[in-house]
C-alpha atoms as a PDB file:
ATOM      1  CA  UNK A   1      92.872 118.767  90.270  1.00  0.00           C
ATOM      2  CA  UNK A   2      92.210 119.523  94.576  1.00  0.00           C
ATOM      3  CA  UNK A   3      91.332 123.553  94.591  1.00  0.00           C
ATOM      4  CA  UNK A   4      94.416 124.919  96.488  1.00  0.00           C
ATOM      5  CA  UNK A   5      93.814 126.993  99.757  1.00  0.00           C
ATOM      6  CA  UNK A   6      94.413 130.766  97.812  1.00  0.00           C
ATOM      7  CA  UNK A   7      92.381 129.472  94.968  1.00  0.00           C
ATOM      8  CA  UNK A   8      89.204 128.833  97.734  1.00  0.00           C
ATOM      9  CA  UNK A   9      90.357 132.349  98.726  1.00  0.00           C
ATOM     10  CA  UNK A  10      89.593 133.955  96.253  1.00  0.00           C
ATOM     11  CA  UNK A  11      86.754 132.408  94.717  1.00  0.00           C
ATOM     12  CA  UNK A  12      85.052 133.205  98.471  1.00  0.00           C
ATOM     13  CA  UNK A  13      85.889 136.747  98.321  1.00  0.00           C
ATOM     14  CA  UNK A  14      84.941 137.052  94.309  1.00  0.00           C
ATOM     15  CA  UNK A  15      81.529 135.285  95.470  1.00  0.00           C
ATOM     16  CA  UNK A  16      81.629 138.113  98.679  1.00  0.00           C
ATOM     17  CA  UNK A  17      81.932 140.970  95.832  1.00  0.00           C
ATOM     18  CA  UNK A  18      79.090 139.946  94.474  1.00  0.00           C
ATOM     19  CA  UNK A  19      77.024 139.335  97.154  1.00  0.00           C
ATOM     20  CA  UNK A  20      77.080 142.438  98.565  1.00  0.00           C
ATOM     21  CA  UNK A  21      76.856 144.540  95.198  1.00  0.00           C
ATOM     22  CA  UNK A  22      73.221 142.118  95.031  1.00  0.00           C
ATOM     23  CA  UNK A  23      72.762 143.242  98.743  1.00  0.00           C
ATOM     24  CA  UNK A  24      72.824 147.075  97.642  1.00  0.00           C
ATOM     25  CA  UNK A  25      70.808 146.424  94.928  1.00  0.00           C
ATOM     26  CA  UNK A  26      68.298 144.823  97.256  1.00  0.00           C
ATOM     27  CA  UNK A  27      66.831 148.226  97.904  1.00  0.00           C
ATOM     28  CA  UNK A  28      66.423 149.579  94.671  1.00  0.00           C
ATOM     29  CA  UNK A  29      69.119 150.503  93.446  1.00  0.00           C
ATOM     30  CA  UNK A  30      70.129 149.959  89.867  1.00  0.00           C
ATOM     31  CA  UNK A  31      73.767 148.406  88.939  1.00  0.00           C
ATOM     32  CA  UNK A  32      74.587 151.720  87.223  1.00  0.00           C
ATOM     33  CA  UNK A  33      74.388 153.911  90.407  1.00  0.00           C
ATOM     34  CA  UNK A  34      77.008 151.920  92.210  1.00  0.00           C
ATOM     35  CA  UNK A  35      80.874 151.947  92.318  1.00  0.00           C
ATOM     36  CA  UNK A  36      83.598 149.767  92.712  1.00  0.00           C
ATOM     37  CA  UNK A  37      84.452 151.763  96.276  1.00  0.00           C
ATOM     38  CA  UNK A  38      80.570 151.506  97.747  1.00  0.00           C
ATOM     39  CA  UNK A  39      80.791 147.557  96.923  1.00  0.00           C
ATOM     40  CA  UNK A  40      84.024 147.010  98.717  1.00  0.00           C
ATOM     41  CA  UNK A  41      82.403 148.935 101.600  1.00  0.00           C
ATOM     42  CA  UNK A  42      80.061 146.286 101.784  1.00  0.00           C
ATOM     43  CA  UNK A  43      81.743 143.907 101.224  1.00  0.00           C
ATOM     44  CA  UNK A  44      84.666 145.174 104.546  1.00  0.00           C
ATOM     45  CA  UNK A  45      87.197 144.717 101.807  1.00  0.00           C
ATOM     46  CA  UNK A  46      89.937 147.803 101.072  1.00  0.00           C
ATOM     47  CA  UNK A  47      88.644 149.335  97.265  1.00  0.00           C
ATOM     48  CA  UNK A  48      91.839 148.109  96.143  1.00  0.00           C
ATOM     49  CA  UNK A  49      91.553 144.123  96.662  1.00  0.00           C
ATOM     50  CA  UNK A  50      88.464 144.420  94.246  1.00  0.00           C
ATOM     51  CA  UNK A  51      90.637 145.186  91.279  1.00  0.00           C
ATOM     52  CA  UNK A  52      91.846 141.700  92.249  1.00  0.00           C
ATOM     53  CA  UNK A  53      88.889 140.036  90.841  1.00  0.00           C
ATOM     54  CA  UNK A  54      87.002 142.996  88.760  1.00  0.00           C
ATOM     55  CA  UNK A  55      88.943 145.774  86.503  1.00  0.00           C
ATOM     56  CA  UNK A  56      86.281 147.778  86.631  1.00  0.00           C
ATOM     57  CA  UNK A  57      82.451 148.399  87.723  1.00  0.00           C
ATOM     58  CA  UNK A  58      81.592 146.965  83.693  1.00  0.00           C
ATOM     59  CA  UNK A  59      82.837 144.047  84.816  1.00  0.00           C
ATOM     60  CA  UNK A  60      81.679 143.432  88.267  1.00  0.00           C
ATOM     61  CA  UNK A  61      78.100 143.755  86.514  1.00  0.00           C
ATOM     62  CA  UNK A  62      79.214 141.156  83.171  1.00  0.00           C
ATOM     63  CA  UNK A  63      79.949 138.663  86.568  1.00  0.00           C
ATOM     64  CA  UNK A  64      76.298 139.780  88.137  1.00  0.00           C
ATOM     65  CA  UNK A  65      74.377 139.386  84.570  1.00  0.00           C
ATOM     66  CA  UNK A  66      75.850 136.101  84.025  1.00  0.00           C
ATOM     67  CA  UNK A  67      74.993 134.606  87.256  1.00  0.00           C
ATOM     68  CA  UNK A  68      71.959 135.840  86.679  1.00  0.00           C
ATOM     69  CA  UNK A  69      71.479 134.574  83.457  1.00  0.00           C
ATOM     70  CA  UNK A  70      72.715 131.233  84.344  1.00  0.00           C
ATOM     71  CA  UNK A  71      70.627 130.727  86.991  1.00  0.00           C
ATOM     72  CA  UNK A  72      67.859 131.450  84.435  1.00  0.00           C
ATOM     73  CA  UNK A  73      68.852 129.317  82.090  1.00  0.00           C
ATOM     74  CA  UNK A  74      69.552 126.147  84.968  1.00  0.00           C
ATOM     75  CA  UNK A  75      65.980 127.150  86.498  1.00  0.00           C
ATOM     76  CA  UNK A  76      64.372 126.592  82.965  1.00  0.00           C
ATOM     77  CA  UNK A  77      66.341 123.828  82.215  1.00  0.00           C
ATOM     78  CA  UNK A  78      65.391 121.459  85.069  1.00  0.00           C
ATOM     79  CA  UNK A  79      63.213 118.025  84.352  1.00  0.00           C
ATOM     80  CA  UNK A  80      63.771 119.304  80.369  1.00  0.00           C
ATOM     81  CA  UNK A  81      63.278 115.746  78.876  1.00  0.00           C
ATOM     82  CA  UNK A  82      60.565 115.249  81.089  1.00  0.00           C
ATOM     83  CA  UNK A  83      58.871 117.515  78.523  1.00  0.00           C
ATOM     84  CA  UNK A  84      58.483 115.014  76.118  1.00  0.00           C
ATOM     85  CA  UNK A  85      57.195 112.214  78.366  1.00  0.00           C
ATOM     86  CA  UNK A  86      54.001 114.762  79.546  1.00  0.00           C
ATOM     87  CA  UNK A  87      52.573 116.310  76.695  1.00  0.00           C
ATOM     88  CA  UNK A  88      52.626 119.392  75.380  1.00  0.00           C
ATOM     89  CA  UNK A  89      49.788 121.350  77.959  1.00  0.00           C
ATOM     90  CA  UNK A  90      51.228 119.677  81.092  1.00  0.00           C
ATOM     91  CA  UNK A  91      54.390 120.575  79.566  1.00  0.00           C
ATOM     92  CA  UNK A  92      53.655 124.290  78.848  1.00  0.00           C
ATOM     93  CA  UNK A  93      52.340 124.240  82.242  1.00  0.00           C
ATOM     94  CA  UNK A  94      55.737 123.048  83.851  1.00  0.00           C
ATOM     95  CA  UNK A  95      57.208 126.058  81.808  1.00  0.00           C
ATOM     96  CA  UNK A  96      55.439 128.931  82.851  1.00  0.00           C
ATOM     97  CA  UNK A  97      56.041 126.857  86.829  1.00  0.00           C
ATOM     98  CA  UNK A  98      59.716 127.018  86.185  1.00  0.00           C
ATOM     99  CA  UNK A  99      59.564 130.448  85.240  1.00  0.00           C
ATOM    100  CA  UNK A 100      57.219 131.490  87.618  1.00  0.00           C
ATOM    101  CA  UNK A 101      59.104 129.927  90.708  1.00  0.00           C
ATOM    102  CA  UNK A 102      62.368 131.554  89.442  1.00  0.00           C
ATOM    103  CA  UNK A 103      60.928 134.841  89.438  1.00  0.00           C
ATOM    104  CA  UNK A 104      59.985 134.336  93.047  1.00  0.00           C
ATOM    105  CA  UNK A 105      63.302 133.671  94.171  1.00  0.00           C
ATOM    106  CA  UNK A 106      65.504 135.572  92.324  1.00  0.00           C
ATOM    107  CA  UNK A 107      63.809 138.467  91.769  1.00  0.00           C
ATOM    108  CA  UNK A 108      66.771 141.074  92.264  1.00  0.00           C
ATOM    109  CA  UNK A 109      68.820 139.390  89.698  1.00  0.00           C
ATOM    110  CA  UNK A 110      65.111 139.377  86.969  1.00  0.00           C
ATOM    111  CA  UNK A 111      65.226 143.058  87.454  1.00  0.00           C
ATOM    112  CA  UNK A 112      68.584 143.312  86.809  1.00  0.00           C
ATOM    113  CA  UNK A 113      68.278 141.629  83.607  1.00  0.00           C
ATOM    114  CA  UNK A 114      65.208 143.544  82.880  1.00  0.00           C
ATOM    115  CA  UNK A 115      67.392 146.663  83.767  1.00  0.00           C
ATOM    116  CA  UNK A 116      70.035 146.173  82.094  1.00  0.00           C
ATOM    117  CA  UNK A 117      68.271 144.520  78.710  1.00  0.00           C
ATOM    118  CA  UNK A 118      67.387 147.977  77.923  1.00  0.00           C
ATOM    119  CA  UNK A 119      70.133 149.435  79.830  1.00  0.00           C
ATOM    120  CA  UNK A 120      72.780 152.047  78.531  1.00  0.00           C
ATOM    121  CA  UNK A 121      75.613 149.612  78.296  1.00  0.00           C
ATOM    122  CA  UNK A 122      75.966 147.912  74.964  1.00  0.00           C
ATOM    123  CA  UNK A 123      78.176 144.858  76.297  1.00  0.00           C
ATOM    124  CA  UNK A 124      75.199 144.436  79.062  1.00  0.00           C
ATOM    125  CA  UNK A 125      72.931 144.473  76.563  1.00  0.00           C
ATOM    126  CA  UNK A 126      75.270 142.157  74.195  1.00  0.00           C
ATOM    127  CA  UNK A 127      75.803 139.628  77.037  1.00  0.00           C
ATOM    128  CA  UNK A 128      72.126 139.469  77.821  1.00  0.00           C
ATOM    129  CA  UNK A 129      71.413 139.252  74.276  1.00  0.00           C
ATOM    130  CA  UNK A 130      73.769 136.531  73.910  1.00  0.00           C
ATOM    131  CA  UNK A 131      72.979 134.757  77.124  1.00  0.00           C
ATOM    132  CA  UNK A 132      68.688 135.013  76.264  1.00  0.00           C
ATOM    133  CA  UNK A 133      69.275 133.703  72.639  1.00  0.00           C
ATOM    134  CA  UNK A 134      70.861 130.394  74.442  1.00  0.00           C
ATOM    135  CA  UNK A 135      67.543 130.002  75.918  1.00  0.00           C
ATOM    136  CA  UNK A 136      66.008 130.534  73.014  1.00  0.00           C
ATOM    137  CA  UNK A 137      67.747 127.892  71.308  1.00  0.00           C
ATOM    138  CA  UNK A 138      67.254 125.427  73.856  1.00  0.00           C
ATOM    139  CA  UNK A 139      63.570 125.831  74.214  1.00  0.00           C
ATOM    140  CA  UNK A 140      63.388 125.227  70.780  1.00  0.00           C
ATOM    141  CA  UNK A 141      64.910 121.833  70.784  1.00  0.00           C
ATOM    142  CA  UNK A 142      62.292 121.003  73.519  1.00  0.00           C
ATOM    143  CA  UNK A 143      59.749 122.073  70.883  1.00  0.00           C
ATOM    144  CA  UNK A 144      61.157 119.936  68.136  1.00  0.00           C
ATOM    145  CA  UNK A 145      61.454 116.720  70.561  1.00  0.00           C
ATOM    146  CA  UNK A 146      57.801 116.729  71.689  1.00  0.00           C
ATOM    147  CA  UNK A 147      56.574 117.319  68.321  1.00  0.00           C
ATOM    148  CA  UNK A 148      58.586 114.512  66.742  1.00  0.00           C
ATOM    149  CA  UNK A 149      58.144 112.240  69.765  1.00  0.00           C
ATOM    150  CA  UNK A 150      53.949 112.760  68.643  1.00  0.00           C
ATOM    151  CA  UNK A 151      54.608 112.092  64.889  1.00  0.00           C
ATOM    152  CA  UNK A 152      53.916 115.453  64.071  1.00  0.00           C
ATOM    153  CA  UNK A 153      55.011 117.705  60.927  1.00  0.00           C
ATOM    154  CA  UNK A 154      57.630 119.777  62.266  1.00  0.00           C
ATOM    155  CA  UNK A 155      57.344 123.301  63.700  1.00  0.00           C
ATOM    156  CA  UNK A 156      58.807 126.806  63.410  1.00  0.00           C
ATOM    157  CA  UNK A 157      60.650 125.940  66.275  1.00  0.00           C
ATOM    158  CA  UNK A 158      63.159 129.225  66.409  1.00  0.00           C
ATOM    159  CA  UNK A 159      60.582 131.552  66.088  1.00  0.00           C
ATOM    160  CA  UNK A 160      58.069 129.949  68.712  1.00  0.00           C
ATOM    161  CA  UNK A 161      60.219 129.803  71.216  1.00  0.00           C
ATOM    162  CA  UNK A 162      61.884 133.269  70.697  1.00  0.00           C
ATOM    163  CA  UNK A 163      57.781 134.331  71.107  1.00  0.00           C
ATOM    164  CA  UNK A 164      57.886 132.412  74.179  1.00  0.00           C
ATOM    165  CA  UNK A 165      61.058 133.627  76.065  1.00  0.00           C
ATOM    166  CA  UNK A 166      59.479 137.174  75.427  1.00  0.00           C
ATOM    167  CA  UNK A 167      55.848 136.300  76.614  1.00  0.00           C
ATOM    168  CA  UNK A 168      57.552 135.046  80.101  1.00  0.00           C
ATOM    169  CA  UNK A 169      59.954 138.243  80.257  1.00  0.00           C
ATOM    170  CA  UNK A 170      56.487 139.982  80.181  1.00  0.00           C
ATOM    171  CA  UNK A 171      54.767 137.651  82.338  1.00  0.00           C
ATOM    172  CA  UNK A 172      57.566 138.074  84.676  1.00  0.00           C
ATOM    173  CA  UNK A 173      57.027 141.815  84.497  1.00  0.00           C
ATOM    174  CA  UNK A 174      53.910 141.757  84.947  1.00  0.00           C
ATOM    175  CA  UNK A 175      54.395 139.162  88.206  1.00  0.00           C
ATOM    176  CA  UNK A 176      56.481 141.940  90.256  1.00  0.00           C
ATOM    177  CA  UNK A 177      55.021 143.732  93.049  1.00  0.00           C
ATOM    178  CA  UNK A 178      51.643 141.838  93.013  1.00  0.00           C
ATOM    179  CA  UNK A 179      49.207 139.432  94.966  1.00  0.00           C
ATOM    180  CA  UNK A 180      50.096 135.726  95.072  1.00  0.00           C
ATOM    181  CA  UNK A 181      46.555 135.491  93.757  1.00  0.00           C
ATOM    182  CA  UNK A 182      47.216 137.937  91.150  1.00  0.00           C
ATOM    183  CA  UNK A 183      50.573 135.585  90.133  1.00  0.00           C
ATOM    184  CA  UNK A 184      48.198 132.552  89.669  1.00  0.00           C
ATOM    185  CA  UNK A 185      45.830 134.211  87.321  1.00  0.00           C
ATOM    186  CA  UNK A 186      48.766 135.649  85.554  1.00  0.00           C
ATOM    187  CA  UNK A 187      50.589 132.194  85.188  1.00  0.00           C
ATOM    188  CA  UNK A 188      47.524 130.724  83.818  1.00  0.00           C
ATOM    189  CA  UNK A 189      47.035 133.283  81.198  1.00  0.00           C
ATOM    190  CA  UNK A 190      50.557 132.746  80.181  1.00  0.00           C
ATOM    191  CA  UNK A 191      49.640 128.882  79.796  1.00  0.00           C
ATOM    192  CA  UNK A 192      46.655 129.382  77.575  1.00  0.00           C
ATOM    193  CA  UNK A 193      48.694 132.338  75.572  1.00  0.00           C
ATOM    194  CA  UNK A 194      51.669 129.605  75.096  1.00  0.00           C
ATOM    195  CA  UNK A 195      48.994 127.136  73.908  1.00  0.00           C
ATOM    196  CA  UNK A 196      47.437 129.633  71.553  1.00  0.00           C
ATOM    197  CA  UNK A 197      51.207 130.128  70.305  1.00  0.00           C
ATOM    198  CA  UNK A 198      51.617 126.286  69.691  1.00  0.00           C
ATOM    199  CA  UNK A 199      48.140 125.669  67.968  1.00  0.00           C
ATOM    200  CA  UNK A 200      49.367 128.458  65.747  1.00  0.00           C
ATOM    201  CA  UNK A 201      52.493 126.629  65.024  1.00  0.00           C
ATOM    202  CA  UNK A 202      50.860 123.740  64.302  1.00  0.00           C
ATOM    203  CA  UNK A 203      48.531 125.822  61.676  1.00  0.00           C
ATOM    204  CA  UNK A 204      51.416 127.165  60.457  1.00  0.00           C
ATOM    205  CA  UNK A 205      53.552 124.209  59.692  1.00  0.00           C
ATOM    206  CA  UNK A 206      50.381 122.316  57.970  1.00  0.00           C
ATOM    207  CA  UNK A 207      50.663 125.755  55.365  1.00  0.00           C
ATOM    208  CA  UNK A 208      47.621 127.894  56.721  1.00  0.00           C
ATOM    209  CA  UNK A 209      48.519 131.577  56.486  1.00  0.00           C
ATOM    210  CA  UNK A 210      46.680 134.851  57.213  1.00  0.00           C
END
């Protein structure tokens, strides 16, 4: 179906809202210090044709933790079934790249979601929640295609890649306000941390137990 004119409309001016509630969090500033009236502000919109697109400031920042996590998710996601055609340390490689390269240009929206994972909102922290476990689920698919595409016993897939999401969310942590040099020798701890975490779930699915 052709988008009608008011339908372009208003998906320009939703995508306007947003921007500029990302540009005043540009600075600093976390999502729960602004309001609905500062936003339209900068966005040169009256207060009142944001209640077109949000009801409230909750869920002006459900549209800006979504985006976010999407672009996560789509940034993660990209070349996925290369994974099984490059083997697992060129692939864990690739992983901690994808993750590294999104931090770099999104960075506003990772501290968001760092924010707000934590954060005093309970449907923030549900929707990131809900949002990360997607992830979670499909870089463990990944993990069970490139160990059946090398005849190997399966894995604990679930729980190594839940480890994995939340060595990158500390990787990517750890990655803010530091040398690009510093970023390299961070990424390639991550790699060697990730292969320590896939050796172990090799151990572990051959029986071996502490």
């Amino acid at each position: 179906m052709t988008e009608t004119l008011r339908q372009k409309q208003k998906k320009e001016t939703r995508e306007r809202i947003l921007g500029a509630a990302r540009q005043l969090m540009a600075g600093g500033r976390g999502l729960d210090s602004l309001g609905l009236r500062e936003v339209a502000r900068e966005a040169g919109l009256a207060a009142t044709s944001l209640y077109n697109h949000f009801s409230d400031m909750e869920a002006l920042g459900l549209a800006l933790i979504d985006e976010a996590c999407f672009r996560l998710r789509v940034a993660m996601s990209e070349g996925r079934r290369s994974m099984i055609e490059i083997g697992p340390r060129q692939a864990i490689q690739e992983l901690v790249g994808r993750f590294g390269r999104f931090i770099l240009s999104n960075e506003g929206e990772f501290r968001l979601l760092l924010q707000q994972r934590l954060g005093r909102s309970r449907r923030y922290r549900a929707r990131i929640h809900s949002e990360l476990q997607l992830l979670v689920d499909e870089l463990a698919e990944d993990i069970r295609s490139v160990v059946a595409a090398l005849g190997r016993p399966a894995v604990p897939a679930e729980r190594e890649a839940e480890a994995a999401v939340s060595l990158m969310f500390g990787l990517g942590v750890a990655m803010l306000d530091v040398s690009p040099a510093r970023r390299e020798e961070l990424a390639a701890n991550a790699v060697e941390q990730l292969a320590i975490l896939a050796l172990g779930g090799r151990r572990w699915a051959q029986g071996e137990r502490l």
